[in-house]
PDB file of N, CA and C in Angstrom:
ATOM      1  N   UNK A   1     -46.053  29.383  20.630  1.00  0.00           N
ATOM      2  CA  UNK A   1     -45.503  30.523  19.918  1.00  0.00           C
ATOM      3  C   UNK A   1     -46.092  30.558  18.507  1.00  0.00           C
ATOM      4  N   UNK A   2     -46.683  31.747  17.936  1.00  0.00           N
ATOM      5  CA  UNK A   2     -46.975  31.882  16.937  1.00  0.00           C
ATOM      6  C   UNK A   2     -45.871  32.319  15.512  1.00  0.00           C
ATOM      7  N   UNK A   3     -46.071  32.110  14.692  1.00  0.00           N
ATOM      8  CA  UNK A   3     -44.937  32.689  13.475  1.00  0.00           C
ATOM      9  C   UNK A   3     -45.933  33.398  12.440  1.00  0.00           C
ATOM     10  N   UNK A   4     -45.317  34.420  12.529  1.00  0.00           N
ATOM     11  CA  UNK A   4     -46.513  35.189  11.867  1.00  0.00           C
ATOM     12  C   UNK A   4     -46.381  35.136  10.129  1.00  0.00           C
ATOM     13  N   UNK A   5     -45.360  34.025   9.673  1.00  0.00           N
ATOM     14  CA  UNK A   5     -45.112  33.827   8.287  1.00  0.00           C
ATOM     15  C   UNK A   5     -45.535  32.058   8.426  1.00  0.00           C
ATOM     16  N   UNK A   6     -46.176  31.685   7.290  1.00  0.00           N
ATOM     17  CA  UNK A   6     -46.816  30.321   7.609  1.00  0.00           C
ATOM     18  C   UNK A   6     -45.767  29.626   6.650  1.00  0.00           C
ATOM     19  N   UNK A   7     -45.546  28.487   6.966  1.00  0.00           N
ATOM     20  CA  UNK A   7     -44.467  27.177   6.604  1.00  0.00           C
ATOM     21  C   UNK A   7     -45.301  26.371   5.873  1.00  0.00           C
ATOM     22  N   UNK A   8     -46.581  26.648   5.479  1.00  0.00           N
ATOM     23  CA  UNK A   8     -46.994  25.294   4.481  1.00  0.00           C
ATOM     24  C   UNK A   8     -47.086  26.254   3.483  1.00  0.00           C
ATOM     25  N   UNK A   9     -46.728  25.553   2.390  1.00  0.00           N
ATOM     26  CA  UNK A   9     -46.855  26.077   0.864  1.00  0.00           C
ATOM     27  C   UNK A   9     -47.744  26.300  -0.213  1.00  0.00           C
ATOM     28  N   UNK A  10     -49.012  25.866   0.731  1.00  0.00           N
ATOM     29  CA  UNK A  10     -50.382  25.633   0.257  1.00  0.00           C
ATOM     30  C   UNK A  10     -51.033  27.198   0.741  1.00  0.00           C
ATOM     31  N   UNK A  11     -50.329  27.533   1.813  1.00  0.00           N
ATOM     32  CA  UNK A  11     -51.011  29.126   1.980  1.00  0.00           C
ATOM     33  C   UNK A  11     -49.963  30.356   1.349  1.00  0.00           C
ATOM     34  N   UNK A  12     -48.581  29.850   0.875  1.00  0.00           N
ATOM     35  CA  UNK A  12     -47.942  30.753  -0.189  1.00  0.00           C
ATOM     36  C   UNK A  12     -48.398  31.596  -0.998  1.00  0.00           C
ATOM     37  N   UNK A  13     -48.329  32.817  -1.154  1.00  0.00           N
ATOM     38  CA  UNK A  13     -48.570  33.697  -1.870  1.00  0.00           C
ATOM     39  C   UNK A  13     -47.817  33.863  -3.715  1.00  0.00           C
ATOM     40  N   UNK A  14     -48.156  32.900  -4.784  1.00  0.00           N
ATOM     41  CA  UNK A  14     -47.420  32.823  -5.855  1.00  0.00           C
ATOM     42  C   UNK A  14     -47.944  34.267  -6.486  1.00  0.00           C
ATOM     43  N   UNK A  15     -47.043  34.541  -7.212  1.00  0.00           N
ATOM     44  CA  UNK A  15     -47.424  36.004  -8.345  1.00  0.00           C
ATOM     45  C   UNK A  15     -46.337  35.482  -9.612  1.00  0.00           C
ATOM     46  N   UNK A  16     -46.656  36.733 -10.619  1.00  0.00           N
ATOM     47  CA  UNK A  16     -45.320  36.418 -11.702  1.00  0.00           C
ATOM     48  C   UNK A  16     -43.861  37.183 -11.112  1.00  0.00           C
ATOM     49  N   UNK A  17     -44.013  37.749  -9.990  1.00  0.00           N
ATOM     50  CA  UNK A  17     -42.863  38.240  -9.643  1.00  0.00           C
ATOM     51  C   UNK A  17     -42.081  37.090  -8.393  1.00  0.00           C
ATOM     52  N   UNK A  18     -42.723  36.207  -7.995  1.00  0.00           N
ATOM     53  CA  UNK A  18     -41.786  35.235  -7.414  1.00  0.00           C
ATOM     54  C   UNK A  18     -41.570  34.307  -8.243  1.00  0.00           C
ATOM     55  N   UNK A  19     -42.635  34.030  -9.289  1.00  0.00           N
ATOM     56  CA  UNK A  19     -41.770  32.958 -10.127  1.00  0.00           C
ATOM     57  C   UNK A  19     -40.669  33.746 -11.291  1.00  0.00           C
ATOM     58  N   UNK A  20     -40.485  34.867 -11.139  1.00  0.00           N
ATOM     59  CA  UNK A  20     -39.015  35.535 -11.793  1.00  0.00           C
ATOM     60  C   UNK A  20     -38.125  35.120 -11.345  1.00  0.00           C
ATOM     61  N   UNK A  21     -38.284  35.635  -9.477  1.00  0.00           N
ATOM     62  CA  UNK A  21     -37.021  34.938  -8.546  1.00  0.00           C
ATOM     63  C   UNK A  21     -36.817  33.785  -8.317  1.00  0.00           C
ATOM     64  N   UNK A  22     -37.997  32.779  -8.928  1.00  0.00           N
ATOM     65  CA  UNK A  22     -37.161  31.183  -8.722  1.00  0.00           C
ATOM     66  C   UNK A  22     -36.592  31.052 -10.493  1.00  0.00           C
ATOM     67  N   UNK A  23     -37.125  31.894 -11.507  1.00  0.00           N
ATOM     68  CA  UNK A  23     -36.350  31.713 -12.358  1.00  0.00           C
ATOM     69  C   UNK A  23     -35.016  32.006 -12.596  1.00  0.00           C
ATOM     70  N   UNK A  24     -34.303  33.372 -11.770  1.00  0.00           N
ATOM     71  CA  UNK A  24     -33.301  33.790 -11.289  1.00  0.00           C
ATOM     72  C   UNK A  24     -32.422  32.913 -10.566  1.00  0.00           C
ATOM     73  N   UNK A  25     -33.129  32.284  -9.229  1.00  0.00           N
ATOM     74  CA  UNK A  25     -32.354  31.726  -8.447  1.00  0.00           C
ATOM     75  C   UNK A  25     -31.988  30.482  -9.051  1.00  0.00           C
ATOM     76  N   UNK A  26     -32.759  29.468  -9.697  1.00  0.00           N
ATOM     77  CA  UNK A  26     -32.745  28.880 -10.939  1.00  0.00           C
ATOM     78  C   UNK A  26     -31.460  28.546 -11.734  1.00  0.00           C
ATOM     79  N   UNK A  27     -31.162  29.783 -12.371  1.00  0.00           N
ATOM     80  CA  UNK A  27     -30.085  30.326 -13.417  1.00  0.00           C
ATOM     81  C   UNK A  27     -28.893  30.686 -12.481  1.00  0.00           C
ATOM     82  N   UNK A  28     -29.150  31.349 -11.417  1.00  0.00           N
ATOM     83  CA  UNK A  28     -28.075  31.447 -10.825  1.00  0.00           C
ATOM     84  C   UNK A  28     -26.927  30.390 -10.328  1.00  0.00           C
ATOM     85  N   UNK A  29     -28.712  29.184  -9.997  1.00  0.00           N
ATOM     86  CA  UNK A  29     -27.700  28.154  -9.241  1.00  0.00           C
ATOM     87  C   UNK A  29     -27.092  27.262 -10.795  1.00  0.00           C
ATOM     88  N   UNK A  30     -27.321  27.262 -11.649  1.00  0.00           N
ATOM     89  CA  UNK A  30     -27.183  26.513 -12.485  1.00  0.00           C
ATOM     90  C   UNK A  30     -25.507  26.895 -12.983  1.00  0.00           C
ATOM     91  N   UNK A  31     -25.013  27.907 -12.601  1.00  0.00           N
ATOM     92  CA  UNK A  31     -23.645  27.805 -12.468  1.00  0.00           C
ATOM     93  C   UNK A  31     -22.844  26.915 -11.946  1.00  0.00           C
ATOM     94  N   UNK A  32     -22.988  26.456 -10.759  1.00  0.00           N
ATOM     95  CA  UNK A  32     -22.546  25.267  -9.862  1.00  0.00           C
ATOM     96  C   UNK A  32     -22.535  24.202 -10.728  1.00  0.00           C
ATOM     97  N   UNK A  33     -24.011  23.676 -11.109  1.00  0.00           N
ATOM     98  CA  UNK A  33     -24.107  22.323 -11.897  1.00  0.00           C
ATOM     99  C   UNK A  33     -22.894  22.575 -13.163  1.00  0.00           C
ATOM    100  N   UNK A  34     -22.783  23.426 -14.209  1.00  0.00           N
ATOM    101  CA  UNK A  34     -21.863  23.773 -14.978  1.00  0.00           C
ATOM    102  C   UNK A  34     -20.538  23.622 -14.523  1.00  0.00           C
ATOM    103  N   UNK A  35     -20.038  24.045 -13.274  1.00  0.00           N
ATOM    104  CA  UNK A  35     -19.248  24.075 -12.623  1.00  0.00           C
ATOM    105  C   UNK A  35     -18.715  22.847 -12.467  1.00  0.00           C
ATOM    106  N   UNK A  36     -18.893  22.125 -11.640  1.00  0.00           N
ATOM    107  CA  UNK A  36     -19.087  20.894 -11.232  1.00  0.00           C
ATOM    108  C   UNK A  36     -19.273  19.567 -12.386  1.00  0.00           C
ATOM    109  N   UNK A  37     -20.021  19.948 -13.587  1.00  0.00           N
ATOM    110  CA  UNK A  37     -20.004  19.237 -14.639  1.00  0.00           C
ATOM    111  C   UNK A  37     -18.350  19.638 -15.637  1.00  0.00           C
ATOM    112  N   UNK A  38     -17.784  20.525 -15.680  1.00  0.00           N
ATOM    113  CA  UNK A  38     -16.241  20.806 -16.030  1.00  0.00           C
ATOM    114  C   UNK A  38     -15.308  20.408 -15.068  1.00  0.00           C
ATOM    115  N   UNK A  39     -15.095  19.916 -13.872  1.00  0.00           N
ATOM    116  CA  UNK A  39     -14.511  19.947 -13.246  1.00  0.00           C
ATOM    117  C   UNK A  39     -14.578  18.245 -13.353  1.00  0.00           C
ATOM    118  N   UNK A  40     -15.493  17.815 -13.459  1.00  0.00           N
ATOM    119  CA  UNK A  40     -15.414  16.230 -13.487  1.00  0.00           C
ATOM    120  C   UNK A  40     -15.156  16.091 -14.755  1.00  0.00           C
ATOM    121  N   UNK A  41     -15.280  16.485 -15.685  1.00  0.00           N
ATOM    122  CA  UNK A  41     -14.659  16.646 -17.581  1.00  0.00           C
ATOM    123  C   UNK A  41     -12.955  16.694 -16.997  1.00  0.00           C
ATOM    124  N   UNK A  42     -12.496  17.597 -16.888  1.00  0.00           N
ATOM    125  CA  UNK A  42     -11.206  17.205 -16.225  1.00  0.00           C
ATOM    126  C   UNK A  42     -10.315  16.723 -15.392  1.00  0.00           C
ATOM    127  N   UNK A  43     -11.353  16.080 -14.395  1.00  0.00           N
ATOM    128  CA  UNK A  43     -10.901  15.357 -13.157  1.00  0.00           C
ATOM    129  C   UNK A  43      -9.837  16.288 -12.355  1.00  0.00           C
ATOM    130  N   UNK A  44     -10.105  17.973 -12.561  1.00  0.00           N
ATOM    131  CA  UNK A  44      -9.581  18.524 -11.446  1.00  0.00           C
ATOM    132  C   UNK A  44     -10.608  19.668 -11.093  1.00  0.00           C
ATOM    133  N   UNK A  45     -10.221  20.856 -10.319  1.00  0.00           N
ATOM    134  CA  UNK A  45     -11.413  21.803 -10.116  1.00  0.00           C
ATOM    135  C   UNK A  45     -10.892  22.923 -11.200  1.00  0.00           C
ATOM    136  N   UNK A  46     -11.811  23.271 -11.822  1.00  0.00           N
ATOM    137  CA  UNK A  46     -11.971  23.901 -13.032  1.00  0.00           C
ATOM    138  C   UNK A  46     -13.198  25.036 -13.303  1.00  0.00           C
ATOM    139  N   UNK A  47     -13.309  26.420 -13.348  1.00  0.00           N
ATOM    140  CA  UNK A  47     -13.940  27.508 -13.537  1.00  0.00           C
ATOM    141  C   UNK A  47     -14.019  28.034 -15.101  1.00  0.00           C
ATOM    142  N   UNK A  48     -15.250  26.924 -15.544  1.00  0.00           N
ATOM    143  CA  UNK A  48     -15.555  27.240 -17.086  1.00  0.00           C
ATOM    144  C   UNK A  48     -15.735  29.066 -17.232  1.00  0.00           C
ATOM    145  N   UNK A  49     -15.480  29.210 -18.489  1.00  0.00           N
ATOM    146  CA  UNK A  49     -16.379  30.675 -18.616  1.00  0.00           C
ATOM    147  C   UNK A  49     -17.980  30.955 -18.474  1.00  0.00           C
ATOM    148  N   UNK A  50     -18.378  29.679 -18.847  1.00  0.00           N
ATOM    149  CA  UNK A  50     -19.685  29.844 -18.742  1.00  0.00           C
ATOM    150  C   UNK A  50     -20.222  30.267 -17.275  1.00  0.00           C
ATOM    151  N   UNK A  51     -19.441  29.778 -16.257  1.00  0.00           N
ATOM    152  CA  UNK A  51     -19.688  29.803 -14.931  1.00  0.00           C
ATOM    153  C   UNK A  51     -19.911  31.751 -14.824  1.00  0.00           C
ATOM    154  N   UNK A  52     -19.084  32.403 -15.131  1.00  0.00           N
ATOM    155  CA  UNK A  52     -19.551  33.925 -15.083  1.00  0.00           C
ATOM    156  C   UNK A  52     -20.163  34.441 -15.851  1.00  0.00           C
ATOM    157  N   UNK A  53     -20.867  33.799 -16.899  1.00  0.00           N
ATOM    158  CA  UNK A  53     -21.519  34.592 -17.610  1.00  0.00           C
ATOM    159  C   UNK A  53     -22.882  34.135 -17.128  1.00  0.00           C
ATOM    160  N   UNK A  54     -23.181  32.364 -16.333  1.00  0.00           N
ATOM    161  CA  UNK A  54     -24.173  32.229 -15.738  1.00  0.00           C
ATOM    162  C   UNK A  54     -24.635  33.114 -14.289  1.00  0.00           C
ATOM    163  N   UNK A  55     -23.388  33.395 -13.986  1.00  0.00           N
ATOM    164  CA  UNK A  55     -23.257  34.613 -12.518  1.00  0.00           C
ATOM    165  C   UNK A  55     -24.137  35.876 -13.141  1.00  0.00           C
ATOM    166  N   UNK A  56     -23.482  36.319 -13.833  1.00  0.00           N
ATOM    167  CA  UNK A  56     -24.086  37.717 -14.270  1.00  0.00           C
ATOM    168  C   UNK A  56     -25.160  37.722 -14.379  1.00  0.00           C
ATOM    169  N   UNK A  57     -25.773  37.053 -15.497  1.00  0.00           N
ATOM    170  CA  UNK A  57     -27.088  36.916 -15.548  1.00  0.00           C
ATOM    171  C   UNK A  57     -27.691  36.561 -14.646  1.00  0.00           C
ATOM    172  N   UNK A  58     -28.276  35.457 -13.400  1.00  0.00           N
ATOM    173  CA  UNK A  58     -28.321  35.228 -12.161  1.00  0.00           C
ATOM    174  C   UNK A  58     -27.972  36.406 -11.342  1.00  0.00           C
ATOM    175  N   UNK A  59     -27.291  36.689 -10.969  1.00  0.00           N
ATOM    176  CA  UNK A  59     -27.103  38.035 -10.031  1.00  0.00           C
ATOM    177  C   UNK A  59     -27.977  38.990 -10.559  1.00  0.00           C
ATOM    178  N   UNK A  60     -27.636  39.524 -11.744  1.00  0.00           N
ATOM    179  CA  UNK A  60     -28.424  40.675 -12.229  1.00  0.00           C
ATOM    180  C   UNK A  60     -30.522  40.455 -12.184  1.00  0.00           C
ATOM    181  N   UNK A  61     -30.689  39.829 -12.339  1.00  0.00           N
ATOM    182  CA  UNK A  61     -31.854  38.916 -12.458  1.00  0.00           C
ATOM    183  C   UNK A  61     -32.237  38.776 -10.826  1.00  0.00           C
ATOM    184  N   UNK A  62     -31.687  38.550 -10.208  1.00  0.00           N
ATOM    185  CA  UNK A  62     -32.082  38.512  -8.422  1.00  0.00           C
ATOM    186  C   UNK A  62     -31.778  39.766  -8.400  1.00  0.00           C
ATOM    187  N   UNK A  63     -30.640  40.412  -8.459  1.00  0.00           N
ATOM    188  CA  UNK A  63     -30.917  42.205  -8.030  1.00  0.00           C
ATOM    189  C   UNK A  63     -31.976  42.326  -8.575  1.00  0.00           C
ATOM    190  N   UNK A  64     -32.485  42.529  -9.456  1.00  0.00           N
ATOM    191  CA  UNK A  64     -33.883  42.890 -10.121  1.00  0.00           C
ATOM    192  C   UNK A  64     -35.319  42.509  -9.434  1.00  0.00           C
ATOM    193  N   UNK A  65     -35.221  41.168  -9.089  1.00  0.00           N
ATOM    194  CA  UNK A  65     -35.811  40.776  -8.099  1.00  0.00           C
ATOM    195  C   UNK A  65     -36.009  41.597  -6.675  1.00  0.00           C
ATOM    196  N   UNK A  66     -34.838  41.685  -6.055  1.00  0.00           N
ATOM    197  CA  UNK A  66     -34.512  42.115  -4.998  1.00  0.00           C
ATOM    198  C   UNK A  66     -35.120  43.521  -4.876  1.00  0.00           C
ATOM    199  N   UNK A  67     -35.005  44.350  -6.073  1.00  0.00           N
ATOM    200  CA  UNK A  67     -35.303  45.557  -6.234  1.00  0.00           C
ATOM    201  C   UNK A  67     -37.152  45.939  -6.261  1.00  0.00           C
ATOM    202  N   UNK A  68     -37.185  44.964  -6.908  1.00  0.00           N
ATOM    203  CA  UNK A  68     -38.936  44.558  -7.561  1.00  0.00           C
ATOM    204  C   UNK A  68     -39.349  44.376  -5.928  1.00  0.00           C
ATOM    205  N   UNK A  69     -39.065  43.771  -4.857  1.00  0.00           N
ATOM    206  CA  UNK A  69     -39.328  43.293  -3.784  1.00  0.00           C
ATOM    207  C   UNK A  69     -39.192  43.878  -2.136  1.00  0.00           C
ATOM    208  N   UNK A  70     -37.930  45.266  -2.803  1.00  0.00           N
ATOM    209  CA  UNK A  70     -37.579  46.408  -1.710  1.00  0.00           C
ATOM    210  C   UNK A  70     -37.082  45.511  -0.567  1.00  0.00           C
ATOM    211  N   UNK A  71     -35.806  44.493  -1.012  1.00  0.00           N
ATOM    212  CA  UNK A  71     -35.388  43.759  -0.070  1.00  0.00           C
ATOM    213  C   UNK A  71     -34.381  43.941  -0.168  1.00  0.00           C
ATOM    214  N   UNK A  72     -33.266  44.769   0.708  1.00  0.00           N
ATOM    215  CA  UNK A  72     -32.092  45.400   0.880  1.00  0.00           C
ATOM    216  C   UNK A  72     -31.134  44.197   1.199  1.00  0.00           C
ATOM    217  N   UNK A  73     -31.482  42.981   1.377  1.00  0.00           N
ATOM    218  CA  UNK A  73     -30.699  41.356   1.905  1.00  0.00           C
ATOM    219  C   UNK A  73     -30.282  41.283   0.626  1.00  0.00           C
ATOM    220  N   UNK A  74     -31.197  41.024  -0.517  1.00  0.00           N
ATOM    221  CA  UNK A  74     -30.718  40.220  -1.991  1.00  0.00           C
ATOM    222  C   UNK A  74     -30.217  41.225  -2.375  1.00  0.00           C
ATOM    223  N   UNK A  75     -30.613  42.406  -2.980  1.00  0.00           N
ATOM    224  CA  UNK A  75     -29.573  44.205  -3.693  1.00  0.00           C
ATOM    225  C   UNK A  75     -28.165  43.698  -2.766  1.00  0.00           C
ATOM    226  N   UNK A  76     -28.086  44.241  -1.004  1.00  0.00           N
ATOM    227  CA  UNK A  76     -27.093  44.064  -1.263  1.00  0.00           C
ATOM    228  C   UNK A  76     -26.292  42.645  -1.223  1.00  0.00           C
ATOM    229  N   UNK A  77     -26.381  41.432  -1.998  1.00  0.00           N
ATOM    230  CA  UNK A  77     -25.953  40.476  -1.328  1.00  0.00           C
ATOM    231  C   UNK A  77     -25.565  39.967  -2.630  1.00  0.00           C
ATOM    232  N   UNK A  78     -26.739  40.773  -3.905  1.00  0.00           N
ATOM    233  CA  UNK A  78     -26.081  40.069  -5.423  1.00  0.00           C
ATOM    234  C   UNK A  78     -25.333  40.976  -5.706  1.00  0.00           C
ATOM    235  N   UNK A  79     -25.529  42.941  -5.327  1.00  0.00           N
ATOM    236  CA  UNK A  79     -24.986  43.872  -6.880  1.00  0.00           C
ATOM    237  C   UNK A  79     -23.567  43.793  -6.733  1.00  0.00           C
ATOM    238  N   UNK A  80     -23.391  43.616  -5.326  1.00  0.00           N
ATOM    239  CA  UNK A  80     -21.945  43.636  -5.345  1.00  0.00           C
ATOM    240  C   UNK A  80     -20.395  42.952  -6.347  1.00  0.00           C
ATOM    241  N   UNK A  81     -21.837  41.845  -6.201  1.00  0.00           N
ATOM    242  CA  UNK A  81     -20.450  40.655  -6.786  1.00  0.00           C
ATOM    243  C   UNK A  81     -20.629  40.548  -8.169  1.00  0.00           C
ATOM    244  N   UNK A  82     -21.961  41.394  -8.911  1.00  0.00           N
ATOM    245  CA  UNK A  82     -21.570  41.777 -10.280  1.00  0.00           C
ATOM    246  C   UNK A  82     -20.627  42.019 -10.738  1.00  0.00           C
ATOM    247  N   UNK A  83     -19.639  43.312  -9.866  1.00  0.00           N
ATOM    248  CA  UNK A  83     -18.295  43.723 -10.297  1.00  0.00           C
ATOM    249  C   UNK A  83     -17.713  42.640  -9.879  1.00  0.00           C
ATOM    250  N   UNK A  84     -17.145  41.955  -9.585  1.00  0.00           N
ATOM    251  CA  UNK A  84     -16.838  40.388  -9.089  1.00  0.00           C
ATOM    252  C   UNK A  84     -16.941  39.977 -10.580  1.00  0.00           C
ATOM    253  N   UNK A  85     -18.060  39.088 -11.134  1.00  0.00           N
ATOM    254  CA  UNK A  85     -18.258  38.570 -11.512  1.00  0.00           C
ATOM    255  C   UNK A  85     -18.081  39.153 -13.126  1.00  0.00           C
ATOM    256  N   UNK A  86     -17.942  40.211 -13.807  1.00  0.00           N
ATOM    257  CA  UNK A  86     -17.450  41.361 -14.838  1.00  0.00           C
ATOM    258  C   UNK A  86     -15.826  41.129 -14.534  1.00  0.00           C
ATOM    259  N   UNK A  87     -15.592  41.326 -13.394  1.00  0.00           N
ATOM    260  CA  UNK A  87     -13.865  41.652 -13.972  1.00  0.00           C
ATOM    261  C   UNK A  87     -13.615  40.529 -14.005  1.00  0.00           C
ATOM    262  N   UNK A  88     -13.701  39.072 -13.648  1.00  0.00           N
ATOM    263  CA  UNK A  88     -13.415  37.911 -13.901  1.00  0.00           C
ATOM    264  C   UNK A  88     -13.217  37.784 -15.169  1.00  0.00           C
ATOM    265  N   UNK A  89     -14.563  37.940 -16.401  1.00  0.00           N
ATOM    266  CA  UNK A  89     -14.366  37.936 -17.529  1.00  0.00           C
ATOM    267  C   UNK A  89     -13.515  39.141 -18.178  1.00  0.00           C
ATOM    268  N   UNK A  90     -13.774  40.019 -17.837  1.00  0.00           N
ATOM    269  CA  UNK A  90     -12.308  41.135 -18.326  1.00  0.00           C
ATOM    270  C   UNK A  90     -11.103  40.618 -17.792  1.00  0.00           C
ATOM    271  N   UNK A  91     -10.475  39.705 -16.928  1.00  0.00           N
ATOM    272  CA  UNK A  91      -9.164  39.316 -16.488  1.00  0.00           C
ATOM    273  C   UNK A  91      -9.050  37.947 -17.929  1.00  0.00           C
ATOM    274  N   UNK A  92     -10.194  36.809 -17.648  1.00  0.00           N
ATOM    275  CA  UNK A  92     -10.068  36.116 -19.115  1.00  0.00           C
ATOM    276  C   UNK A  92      -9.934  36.748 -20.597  1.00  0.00           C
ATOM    277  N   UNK A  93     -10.761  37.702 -20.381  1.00  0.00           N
ATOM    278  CA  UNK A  93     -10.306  37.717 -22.266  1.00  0.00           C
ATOM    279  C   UNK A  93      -9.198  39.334 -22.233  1.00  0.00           C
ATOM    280  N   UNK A  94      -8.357  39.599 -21.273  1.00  0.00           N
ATOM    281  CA  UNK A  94      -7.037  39.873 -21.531  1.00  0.00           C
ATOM    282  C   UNK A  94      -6.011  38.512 -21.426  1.00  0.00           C
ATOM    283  N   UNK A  95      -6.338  38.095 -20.735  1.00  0.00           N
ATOM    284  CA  UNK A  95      -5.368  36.958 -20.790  1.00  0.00           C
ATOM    285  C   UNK A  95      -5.329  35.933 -22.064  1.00  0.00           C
ATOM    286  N   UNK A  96      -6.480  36.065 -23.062  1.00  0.00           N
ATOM    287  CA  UNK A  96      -6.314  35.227 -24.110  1.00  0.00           C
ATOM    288  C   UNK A  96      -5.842  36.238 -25.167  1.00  0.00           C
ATOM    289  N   UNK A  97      -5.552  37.697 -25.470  1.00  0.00           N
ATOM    290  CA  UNK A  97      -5.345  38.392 -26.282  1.00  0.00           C
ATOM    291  C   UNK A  97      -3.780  38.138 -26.416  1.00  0.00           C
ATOM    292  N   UNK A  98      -3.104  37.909 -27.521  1.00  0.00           N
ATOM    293  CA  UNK A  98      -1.612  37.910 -27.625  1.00  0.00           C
ATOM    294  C   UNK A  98      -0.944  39.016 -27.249  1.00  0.00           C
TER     295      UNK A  98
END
C-alpha cells in the first residue's frame, strides 16, 4: 500500500508558514506546562490566569494558521473556543471587581 503523504521528515516540506504553526502550537501548548507548574505551586488543581491568556493567543495564532492553510479541521477546532477562552477572563475580572 502506498501513502501518498511521506512519514520521513527529511522529505517535509518547511516554509515560514509552518514554522508559524509550530510557533502557535508551541504557545498554545505552553498553557498546560503553566498549568501544571501552578497546580504543583499549590499542591491542588489550579487554573492560573495566565492559562487563558496563553489560550487566546495560541488559538488565535492557529486559527490564523488554519486560515493561512484553508484547513477547515484547525478554523473550526480553535475559533470556537476563543469565545470559551474570552469569557473565562470576563467571568475573572468580574469576579475580582468589589
Amino acid at each position: 500500500m502506498h501513502f501518498p503523504l511521506s512519514f520521513d521528515p527529511r522529505t517535509w516540506h518547511w516554509d515560514l508558514l509552518a514554522a508559524f504553526g509550530f510557533i502557535a502550537q508551541a504557545l498554545f501548548a505552553a498553557r498546560f506546562i503553566v498549568q501544571w507548574i501552578a497546580s504543583e505551586r499549590r499542591k491542588i488543581s489550579h487554573v492560573p490566569v495566565a492559562f487563558w491568556y496563553l489560550s487566546i493567543c495560541g488559538g488565535l495564532l492557529l486559527t490564523i494558521y488554519g486560515v493561512a492553510r484553508r484547513d477547515p479541521v484547525i478554523i473550526l477546532g480553535q475559533a470556537p473556543a476563543l469565545i470559551v477562552y474570552i469569557r473565562n477572563l470576563m467571568l475573572i475580572r468580574s469576579a475580582r471587581v468589589p
